[in-house]
Protein backbone atom coordinates (compact mmCIF):
# COMPACT_ATOMS: atom_id res chain seq x y z
CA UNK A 1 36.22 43.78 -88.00
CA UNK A 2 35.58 45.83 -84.96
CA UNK A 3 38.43 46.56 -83.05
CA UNK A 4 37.00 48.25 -80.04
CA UNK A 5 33.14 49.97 -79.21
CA UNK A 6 33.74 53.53 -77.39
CA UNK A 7 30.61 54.29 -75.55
CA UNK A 8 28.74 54.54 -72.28
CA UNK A 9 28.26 52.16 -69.63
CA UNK A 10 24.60 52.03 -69.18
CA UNK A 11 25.28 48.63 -66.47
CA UNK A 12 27.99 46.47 -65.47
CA UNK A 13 27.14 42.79 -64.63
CA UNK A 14 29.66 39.72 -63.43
CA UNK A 15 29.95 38.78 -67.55
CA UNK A 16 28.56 41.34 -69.85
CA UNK A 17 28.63 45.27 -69.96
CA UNK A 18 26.13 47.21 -72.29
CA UNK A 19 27.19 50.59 -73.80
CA UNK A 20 25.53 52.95 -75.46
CA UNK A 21 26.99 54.35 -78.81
CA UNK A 22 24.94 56.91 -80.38
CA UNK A 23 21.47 55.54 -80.39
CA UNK A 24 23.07 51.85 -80.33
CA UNK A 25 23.33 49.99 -77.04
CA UNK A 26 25.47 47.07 -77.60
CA UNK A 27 25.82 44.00 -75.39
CA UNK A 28 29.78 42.68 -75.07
CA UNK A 29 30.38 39.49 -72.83
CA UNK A 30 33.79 40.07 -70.85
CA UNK A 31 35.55 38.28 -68.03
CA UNK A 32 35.15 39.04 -64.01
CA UNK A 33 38.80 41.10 -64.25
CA UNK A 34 37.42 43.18 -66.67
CA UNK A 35 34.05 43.80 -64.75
CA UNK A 36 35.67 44.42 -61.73
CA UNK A 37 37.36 47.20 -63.62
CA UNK A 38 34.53 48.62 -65.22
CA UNK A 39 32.10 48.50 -61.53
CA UNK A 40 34.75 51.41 -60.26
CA UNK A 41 34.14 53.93 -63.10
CA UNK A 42 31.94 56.20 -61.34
CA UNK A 43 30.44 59.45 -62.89
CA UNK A 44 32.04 60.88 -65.39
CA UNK A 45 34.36 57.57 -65.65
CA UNK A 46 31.36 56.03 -67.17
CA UNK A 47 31.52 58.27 -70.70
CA UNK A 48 33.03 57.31 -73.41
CA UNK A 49 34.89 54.31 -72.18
CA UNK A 50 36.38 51.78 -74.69
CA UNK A 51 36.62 48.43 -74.94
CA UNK A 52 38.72 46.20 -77.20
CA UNK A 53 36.49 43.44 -78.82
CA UNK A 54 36.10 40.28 -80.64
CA UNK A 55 33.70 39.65 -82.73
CA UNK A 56 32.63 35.88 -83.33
CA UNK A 57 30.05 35.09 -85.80
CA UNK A 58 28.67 31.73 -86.41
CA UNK A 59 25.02 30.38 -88.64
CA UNK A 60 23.17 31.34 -85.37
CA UNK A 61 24.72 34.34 -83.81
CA UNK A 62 27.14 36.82 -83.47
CA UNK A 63 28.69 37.53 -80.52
CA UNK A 64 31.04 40.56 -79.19
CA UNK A 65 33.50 39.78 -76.39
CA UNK A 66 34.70 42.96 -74.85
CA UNK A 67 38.65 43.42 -73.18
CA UNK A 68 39.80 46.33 -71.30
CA UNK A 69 43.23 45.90 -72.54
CA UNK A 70 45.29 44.38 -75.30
CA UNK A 71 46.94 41.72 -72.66
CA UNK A 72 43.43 40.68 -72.04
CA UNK A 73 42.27 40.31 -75.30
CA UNK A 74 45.42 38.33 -76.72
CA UNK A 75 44.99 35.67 -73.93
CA UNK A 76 41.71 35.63 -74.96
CA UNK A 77 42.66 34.91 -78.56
CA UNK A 78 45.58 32.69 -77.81
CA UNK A 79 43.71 30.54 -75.30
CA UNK A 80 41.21 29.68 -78.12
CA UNK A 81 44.29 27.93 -79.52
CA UNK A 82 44.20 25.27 -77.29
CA UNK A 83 42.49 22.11 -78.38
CA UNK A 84 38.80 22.00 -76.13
CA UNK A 85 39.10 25.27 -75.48
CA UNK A 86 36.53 27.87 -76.91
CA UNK A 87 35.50 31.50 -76.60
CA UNK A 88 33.11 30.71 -73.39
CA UNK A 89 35.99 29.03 -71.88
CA UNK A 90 38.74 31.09 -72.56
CA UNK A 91 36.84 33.92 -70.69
CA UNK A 92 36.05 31.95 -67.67
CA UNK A 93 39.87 31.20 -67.31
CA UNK A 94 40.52 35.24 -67.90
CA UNK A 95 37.59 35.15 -64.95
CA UNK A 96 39.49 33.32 -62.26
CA UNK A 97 43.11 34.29 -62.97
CA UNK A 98 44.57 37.54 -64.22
CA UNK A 99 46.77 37.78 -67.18
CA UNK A 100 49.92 37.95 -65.37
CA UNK A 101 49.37 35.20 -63.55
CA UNK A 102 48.44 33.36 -66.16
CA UNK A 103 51.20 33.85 -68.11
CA UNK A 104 53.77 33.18 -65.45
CA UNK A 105 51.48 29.62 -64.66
CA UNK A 106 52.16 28.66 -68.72
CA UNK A 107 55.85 29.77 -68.51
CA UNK A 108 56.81 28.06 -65.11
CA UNK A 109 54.83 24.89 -65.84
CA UNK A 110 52.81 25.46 -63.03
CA UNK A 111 49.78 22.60 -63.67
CA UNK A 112 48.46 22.96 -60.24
CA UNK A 113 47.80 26.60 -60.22
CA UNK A 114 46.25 25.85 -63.88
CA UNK A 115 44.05 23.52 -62.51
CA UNK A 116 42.81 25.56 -59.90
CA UNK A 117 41.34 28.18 -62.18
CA UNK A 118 37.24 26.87 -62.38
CA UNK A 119 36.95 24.59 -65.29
CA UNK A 120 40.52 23.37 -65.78
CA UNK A 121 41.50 20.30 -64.80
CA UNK A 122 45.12 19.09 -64.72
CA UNK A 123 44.98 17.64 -68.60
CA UNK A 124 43.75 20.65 -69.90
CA UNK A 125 46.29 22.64 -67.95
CA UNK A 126 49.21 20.25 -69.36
CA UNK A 127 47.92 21.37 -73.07
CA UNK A 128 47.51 24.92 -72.12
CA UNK A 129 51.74 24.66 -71.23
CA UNK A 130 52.53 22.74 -74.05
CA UNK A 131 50.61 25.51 -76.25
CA UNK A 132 50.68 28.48 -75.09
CA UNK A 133 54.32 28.79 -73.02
CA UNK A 134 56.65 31.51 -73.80
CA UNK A 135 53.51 33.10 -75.96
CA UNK A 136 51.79 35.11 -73.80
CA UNK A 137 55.57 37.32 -72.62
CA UNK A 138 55.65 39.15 -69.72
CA UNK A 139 57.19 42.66 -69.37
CA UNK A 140 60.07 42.20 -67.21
CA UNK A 141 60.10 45.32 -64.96
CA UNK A 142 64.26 44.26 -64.39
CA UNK A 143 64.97 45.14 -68.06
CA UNK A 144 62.68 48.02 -69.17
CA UNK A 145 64.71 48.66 -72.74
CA UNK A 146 64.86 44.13 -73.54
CA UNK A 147 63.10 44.04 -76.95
CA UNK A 148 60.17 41.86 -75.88
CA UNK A 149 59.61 44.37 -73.72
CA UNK A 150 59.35 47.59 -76.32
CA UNK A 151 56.99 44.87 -78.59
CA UNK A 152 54.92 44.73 -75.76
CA UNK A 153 54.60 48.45 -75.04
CA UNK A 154 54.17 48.65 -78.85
CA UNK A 155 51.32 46.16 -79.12
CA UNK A 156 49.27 47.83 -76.75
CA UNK A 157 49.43 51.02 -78.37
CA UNK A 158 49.06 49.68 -81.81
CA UNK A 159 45.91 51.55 -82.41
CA UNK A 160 47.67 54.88 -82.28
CA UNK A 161 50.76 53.46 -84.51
CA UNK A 162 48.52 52.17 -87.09
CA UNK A 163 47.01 55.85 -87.38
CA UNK A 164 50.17 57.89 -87.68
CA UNK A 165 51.25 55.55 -90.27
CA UNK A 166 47.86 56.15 -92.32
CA UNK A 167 48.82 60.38 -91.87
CA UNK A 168 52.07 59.59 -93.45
CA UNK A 169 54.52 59.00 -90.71
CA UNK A 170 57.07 56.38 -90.60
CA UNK A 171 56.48 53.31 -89.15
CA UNK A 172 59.94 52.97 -87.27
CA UNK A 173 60.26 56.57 -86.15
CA UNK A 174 56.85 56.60 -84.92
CA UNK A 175 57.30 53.51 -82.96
CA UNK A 176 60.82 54.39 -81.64
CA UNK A 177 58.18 58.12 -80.49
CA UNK A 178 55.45 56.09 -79.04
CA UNK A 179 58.62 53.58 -77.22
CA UNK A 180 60.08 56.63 -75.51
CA UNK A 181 56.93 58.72 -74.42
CA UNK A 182 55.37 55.28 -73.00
CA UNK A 183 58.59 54.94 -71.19
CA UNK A 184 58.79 58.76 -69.78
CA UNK A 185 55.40 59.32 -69.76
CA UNK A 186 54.31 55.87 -67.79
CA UNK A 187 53.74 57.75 -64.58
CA UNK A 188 51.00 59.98 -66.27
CA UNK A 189 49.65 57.49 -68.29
CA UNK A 190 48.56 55.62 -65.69
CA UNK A 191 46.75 58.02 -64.31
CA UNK A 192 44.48 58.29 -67.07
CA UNK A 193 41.31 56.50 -68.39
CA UNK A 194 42.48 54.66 -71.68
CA UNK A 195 40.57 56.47 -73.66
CA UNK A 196 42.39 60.05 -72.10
CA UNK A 197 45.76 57.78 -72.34
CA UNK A 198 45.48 57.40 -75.99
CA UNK A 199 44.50 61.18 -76.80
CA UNK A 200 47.31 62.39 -74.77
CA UNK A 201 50.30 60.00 -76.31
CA UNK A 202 48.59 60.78 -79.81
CA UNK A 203 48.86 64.13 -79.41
CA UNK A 204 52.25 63.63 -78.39
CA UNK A 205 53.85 61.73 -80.90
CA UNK A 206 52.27 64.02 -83.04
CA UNK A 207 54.48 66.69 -81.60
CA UNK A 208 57.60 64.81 -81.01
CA UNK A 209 57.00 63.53 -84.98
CA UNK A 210 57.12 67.44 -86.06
């Protein structure tokens, strides 16, 4: 599997992005949010970016979607759960609404704002609800330290996790590391690409782990 491509942006369209990796250029379809993202990376913004991805093979092709977060990417998986509902469509729908909103559409029951989004009509938008509420959970900014909350701050930085563990670290100290400098560190984090976001908390955790 590849879990994400790290590499530069040689353009930036409405629905695909092609970066250069080494002597590879690869072409990754991704959703309007995303490429509105990606069009503000100017100069140096434009190294070394990465992009989470899914890759979807079938007989006659193979074909990498591209996410500039984890949010975005497990929408993208989740809406693919839905019956009528397949990897073209589920990034359209990431196209016309954002994550959030998404996810507070499916939890609230909200068909009309559903069937807004281009390509949904109010059927489909009844399934996505029936599907796919209380799945996508938003972090609740009222109760920073809830425990869907800390999963959710944990998911995104699974990547980082996942490699402490393979130097030897434990899995519930690193995670209660990673929780805490997330928390403290949110401010500064933000302010970084997330490729300089993950190099900084790793090399944190690595010193809070001793």
């Amino acid at each position: 599997m590849i879990n994400a491509i790290i590499g530069d942006i040689v353009s930036v369209q409405e629905s695909e992005v092609v970066l250069r990796g080494g002597s590879v250029e690869y072409t990754l379809f991704i959703s309007g949010q995303t490429s509105s993202r990606l069009t503000q990376f100017k100069g140096e913004d434009r190294l070394n970016v990465r992009l989470l991805t899914v890759l979807i093979h079938r007989e006659d092709s193979m074909t990498l979607f591209g996410f500039f977060d984890e949010s975005e990417r497990e929408a993208f998986k989740q809406l693919q759960t839905v019956s009528g509902i397949g990897s073209k469509q589920a990034l359209k729908i990431l196209s016309g609404i954002s994550v959030k909103h998404l996810a507070e559409a499916l939890d609230s029951g909200n068909v009309k704002l559903l069937s807004s989004i281009p390509g949904i009509g109010p059927k489909t938008g009844q399934k996505m609800i029936l599907a796919l509420r209380n799945v996508l959970v938003l972090e609740d900014e009222k109760t920073p330290n809830s425990p869907s909350t800390k999963n959710i701050k944990l998911k995104l930085w699974s990547d980082i996790i996942d490699a402490l563990v393979d130097m030897g670290y434990d899995r519930r100290r690193i995670e209660e590391v990673v929780d805490k400098l997330v928390t403290e560190q949110a401010e500064k984090l933000e302010e970084f690409s997330r490729h300089d976001a993950e190099e900084y908390l790793f090399r944190s955790a690595i010193v809070a782990l001793g």
